[in-house]
Structure formats: C-alpha cells, structure tokens
C-alpha atoms as a PDB file:
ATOM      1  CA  UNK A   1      12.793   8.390 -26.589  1.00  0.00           C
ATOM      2  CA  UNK A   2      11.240   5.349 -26.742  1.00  0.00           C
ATOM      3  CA  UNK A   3       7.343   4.328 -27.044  1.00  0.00           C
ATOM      4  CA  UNK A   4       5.682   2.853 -24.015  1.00  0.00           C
ATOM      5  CA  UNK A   5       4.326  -0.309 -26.646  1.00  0.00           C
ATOM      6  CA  UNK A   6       8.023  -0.880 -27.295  1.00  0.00           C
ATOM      7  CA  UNK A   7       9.148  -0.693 -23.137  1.00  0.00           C
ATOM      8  CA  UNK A   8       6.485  -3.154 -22.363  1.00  0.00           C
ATOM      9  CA  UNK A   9       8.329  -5.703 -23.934  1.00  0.00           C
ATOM     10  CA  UNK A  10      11.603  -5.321 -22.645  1.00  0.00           C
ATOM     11  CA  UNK A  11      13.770  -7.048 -19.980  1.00  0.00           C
ATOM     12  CA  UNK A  12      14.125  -4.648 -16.532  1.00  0.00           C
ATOM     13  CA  UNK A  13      17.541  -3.933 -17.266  1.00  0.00           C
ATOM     14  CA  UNK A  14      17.211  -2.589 -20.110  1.00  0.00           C
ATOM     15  CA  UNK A  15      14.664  -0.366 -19.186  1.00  0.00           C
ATOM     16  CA  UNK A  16      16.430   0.579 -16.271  1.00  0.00           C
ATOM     17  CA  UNK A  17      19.402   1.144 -18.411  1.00  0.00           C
ATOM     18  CA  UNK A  18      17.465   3.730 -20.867  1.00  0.00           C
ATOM     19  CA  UNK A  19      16.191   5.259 -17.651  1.00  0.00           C
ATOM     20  CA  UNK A  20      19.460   5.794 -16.996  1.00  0.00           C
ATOM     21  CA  UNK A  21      20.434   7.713 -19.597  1.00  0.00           C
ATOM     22  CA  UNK A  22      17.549  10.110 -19.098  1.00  0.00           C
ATOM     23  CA  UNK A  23      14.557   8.376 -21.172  1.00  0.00           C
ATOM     24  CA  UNK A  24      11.178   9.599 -19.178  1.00  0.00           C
ATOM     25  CA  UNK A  25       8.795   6.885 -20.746  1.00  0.00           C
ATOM     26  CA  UNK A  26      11.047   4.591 -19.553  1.00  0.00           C
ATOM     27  CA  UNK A  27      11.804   5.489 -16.062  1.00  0.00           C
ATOM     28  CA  UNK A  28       7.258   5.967 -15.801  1.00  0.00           C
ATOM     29  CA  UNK A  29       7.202   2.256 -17.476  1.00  0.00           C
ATOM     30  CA  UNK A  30       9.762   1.077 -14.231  1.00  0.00           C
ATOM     31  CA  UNK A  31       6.693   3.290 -12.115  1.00  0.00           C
ATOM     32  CA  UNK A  32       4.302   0.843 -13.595  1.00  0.00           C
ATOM     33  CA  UNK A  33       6.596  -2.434 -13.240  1.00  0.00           C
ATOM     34  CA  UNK A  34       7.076  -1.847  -9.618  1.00  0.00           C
ATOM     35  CA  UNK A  35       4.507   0.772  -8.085  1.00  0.00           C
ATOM     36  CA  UNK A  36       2.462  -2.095  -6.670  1.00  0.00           C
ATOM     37  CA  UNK A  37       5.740  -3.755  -5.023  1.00  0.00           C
ATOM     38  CA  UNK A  38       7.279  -0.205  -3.601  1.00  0.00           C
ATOM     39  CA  UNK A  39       3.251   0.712  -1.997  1.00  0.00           C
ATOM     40  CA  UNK A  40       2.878  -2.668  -0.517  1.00  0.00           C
ATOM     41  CA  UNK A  41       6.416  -2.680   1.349  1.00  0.00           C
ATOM     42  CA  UNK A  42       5.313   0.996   2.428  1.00  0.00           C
ATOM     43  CA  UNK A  43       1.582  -0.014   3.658  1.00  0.00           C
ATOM     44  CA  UNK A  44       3.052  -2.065   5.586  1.00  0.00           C
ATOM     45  CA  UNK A  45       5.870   0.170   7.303  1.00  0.00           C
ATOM     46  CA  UNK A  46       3.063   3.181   7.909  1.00  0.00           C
ATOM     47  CA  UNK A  47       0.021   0.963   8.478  1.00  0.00           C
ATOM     48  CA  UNK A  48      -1.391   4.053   6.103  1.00  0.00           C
ATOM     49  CA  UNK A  49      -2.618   3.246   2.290  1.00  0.00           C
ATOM     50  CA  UNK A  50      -2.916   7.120   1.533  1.00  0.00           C
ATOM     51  CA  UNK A  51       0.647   7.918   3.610  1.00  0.00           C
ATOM     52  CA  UNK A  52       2.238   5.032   2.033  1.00  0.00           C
ATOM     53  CA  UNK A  53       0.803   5.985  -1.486  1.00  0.00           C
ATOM     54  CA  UNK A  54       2.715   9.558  -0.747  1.00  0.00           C
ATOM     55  CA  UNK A  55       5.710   7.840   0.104  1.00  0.00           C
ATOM     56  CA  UNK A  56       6.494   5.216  -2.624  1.00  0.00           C
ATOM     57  CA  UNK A  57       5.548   8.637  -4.711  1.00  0.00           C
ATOM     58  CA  UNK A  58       8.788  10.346  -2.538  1.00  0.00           C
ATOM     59  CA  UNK A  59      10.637   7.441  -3.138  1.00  0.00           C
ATOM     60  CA  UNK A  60       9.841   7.432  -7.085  1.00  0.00           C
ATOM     61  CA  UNK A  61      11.027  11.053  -7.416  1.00  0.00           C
ATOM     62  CA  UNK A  62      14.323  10.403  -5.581  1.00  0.00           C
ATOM     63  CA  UNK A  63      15.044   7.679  -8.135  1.00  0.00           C
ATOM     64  CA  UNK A  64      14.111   9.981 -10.910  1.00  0.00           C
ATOM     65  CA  UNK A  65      16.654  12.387  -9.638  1.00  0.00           C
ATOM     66  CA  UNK A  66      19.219   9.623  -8.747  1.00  0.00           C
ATOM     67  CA  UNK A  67      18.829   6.828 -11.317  1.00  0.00           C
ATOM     68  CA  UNK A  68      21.618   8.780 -13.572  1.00  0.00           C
ATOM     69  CA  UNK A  69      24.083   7.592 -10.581  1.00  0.00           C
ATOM     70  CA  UNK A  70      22.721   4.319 -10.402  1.00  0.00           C
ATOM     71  CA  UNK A  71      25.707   2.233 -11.133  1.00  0.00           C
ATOM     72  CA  UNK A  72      24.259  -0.982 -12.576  1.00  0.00           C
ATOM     73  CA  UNK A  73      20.894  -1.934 -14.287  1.00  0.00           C
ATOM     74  CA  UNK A  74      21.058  -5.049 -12.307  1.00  0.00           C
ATOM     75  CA  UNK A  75      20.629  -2.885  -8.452  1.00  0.00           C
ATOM     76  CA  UNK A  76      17.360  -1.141  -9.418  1.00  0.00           C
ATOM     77  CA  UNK A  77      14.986  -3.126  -7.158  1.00  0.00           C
ATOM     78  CA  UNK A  78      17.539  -3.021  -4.244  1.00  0.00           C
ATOM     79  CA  UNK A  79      18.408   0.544  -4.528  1.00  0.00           C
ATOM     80  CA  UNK A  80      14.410   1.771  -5.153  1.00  0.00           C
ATOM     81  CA  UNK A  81      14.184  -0.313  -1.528  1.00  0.00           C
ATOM     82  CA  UNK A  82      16.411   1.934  -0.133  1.00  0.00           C
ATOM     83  CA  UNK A  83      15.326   4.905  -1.176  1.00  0.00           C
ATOM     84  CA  UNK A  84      11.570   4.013  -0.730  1.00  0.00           C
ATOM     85  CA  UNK A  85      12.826   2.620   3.469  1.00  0.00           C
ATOM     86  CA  UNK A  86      15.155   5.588   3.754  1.00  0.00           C
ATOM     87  CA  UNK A  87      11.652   7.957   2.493  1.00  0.00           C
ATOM     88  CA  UNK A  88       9.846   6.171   5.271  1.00  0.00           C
ATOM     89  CA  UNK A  89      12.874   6.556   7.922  1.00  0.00           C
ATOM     90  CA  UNK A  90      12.559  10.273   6.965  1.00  0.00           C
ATOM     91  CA  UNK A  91       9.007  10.332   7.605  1.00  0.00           C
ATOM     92  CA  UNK A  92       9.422   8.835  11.010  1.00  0.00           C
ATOM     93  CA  UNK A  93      11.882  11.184  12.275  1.00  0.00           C
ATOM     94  CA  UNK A  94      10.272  14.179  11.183  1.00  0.00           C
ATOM     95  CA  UNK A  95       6.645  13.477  12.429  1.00  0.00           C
ATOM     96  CA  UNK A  96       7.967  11.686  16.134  1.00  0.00           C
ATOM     97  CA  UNK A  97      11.101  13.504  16.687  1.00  0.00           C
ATOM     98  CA  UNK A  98      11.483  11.417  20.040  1.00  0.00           C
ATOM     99  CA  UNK A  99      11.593   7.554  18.456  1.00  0.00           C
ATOM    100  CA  UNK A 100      15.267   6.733  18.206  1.00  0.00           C
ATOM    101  CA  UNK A 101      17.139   3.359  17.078  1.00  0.00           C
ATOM    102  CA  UNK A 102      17.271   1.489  20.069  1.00  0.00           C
ATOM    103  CA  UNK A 103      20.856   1.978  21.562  1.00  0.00           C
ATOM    104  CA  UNK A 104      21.376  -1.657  22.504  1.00  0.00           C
ATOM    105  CA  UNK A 105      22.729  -3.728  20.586  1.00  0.00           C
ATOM    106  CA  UNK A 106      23.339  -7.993  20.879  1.00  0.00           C
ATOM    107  CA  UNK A 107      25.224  -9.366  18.507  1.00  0.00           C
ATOM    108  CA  UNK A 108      25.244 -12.999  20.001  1.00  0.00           C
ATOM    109  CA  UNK A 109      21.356 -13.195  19.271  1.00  0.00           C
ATOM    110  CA  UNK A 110      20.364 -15.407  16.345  1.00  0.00           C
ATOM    111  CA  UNK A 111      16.651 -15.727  15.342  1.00  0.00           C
ATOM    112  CA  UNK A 112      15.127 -18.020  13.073  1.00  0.00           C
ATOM    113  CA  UNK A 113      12.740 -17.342  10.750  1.00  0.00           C
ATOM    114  CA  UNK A 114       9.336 -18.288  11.869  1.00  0.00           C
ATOM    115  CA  UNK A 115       6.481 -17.629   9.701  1.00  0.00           C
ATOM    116  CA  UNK A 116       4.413 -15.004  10.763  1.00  0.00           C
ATOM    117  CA  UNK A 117       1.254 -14.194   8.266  1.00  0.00           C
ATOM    118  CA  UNK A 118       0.152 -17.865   8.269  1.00  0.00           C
ATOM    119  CA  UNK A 119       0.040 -17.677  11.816  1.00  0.00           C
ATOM    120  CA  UNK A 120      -2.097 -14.589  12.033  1.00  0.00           C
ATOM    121  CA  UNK A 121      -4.473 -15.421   9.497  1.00  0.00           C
ATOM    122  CA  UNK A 122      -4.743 -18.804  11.036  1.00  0.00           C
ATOM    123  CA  UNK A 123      -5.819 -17.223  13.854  1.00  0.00           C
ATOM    124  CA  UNK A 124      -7.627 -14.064  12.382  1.00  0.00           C
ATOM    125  CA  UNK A 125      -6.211 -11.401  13.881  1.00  0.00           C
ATOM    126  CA  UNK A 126      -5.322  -8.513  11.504  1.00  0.00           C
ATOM    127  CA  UNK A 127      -1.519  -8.366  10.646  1.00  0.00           C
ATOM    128  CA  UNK A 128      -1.322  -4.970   9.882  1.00  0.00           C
ATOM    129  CA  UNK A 129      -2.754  -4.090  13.124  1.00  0.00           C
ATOM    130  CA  UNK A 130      -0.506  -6.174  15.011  1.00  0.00           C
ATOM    131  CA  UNK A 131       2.362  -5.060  12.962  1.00  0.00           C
ATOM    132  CA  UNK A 132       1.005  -1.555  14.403  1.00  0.00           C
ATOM    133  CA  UNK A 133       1.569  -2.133  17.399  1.00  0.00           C
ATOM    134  CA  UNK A 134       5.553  -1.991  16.736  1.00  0.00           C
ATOM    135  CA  UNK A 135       8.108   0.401  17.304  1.00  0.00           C
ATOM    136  CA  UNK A 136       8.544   1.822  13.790  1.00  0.00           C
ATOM    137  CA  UNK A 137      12.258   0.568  13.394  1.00  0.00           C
ATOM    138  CA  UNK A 138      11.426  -2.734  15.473  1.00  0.00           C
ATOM    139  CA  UNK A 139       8.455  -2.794  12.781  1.00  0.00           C
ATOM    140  CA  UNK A 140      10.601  -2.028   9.579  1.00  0.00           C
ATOM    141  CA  UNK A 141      13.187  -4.714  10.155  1.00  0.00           C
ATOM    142  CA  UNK A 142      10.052  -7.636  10.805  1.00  0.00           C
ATOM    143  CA  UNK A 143       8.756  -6.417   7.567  1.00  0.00           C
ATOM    144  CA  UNK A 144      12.253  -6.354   5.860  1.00  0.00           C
ATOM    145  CA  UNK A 145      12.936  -9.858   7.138  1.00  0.00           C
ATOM    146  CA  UNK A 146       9.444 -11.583   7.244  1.00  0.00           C
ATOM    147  CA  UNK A 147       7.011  -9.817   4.289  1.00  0.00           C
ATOM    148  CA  UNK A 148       9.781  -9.419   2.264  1.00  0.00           C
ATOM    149  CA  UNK A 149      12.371 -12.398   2.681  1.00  0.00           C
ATOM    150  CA  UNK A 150      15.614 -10.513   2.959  1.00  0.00           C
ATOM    151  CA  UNK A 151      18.397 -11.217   5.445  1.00  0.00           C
ATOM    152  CA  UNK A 152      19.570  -9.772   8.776  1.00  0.00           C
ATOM    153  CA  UNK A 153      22.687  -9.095   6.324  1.00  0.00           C
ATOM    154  CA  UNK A 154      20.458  -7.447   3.935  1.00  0.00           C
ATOM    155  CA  UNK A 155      18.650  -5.321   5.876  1.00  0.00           C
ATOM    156  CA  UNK A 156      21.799  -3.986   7.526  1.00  0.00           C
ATOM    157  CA  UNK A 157      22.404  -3.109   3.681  1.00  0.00           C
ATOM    158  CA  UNK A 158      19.103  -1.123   3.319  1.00  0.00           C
ATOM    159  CA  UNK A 159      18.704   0.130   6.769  1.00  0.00           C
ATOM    160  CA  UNK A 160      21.983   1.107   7.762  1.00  0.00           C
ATOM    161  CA  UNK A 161      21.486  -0.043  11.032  1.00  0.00           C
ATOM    162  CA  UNK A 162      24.117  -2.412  12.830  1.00  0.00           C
ATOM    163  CA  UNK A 163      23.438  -6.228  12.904  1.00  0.00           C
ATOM    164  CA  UNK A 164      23.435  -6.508  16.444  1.00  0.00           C
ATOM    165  CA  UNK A 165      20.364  -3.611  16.137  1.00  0.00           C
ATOM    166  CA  UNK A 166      18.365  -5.877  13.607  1.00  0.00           C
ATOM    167  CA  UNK A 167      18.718  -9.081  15.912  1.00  0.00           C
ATOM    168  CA  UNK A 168      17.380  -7.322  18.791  1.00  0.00           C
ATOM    169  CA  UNK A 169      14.772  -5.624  16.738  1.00  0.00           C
ATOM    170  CA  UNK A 170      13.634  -8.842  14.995  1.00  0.00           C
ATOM    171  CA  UNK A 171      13.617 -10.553  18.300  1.00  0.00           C
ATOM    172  CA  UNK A 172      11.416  -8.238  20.316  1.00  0.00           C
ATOM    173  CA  UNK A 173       9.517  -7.411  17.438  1.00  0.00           C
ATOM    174  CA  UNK A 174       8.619 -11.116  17.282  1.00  0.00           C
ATOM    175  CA  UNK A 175       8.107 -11.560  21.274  1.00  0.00           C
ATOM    176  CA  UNK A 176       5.811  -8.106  21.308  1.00  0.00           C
ATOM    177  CA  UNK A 177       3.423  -9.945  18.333  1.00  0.00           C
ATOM    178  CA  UNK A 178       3.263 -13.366  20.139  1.00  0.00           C
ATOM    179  CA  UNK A 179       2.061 -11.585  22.925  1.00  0.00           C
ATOM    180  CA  UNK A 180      -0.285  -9.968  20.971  1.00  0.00           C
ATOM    181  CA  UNK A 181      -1.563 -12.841  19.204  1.00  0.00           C
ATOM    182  CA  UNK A 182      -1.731 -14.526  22.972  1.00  0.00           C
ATOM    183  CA  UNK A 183      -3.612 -11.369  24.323  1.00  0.00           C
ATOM    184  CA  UNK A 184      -6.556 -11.414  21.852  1.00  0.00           C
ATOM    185  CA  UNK A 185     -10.190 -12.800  22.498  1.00  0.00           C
ATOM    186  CA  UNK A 186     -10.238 -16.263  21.953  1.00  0.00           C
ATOM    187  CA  UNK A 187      -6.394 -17.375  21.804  1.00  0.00           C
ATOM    188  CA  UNK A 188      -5.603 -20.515  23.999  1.00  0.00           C
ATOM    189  CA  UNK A 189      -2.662 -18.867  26.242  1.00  0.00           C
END
C-alpha cells in the first residue's frame, strides 16, 4: 500500500496502474484527480448537482469493481466516461421507462461544430436550462460532442449508439436550442 503523500506525486498511469493491482489509497487518490471532471460531465447530463453527485459516486464504484480488468493505464479517463455515461443511461431507463433511442437513423448528415456556451452566455440564457430542455440521449451526445470535445466517432465509442443516431441527435439537439435561444425574451428572431 502506498501513502497518499507519495500518490500525489505520481504520473496517472501509474496510479492507475497500482489501482490496478488492488491498492485502495490509490484508486481514492484517482477519486480525487478526477471527481470534479466525472460530476461536471454528469451535472450536465441530469441537470441535477445532488443526482449527478450520486451518479459519478455509481460510476466510481463500478470502476472500483472493474479497474482489475482495465486493460491499460493509459484508458482510465475514457473507460471512467463510460462507465460514469453508461451509470447515467441506466438512470434514464429506469426512472422514464418510455424514452427510447430514437429509431431513425441518417447517416448522410454531417454537422459542424458550432460553439454553443459562448453563444448562450453571450446572450444570457442559462445553458443548463436549455440543455434541459433535451431529450436525454439527444442531450448526452450535445454534451459528449460540445462540453466535452469528443467526436461523433467517439461518442459512438462511449455511447454505443450508431453514428447515423449521433448525427441526428447532434443535429436536432442543436436546431431544438437555437430555437430556444430564438424563443426567449429579448432575442432578435
């Protein structure tokens, strides 16, 4: 076992890698590294501090039972992802049993990335609200793509979901928040 003084000071992959084999200060010093990261990604997603608090929290004990099949140091911030999206995914499905992936899927569409938070605070409407407003999958892939930089590629990587699915959802997710940003007091529409 190692000390926490001694953890502090070491590179992610190695502290993964101790994790790994089992060392608990370790795998609590990754909680401390990246608790801040995993909540953010999940306030987001849930709109919820306290829900998304619970989550990352679900997501952290799934990667204490799982990090021993981790396969390489190197994937711990991409696989935490996925366990922390899949966590939320979970959460969706049990509490509204009726929201499904959207069955259609386009494959021709191509979206490019437009920056979204400048434009919202530019205009001071709430983000989180508007992101609210989504569909929770439509909601999870803007996130994925816009808050947190990854690519339609990538998120078919966390998600699971086809491509064509994350086109349309990034595409109607961003046509449902322009209208929303159009729709508010004051906006020139």
């Amino acid at each position: 076992m190692t000390s926490p003084r001694d953890l502090a000071s070491l590179d992610e992959a190695m502290v993964v890698a101790l994790a790994r084999i089992g060392d608990q200060p370790a795998f609590e010093e990754l909680v401390r590294r990246r608790q801040s990261w995993l909540r953010n990604i999940l306030r987001r997603l849930c709109g919820d501090a306290v829900l998304a608090d619970d989550l990352a929290q679900q997501a952290f004990l799934s990667a204490w039972r799982g990090i021993g099949r981790l396969r390489s140091s190197q994937a711990f911030g991409a696989w935490l992802k996925r366990l922390a999206v899949h966590v939320w995914l979970d959460h969706v499905r049990r509490h509204d049993p009726l929201d499904r992936l959207d069955p259609e899927s386009d494959d021709a569409i191509e979206t490019t990335r437009e920056p979204l938070a400048p434009v919202a605070m530019e205009s001071g409407i709430d983000l989180d609200r508007a992101l609210a407003t989504l569909a929770p999958h439509v909601r999870l892939c803007i996130v994925l793509s816009y808050a947190d930089g990854m690519s339609h590629s990538e998120i078919v990587d966390v998600t699971g979901f086809p491509i064509g699915t994350v086109k349309s959802h990034i595409r109607r997710g961003l046509e449902q928040l322009r209208r929303v940003l159009a729709a508010r007091p004051g906006s020139a529409a």
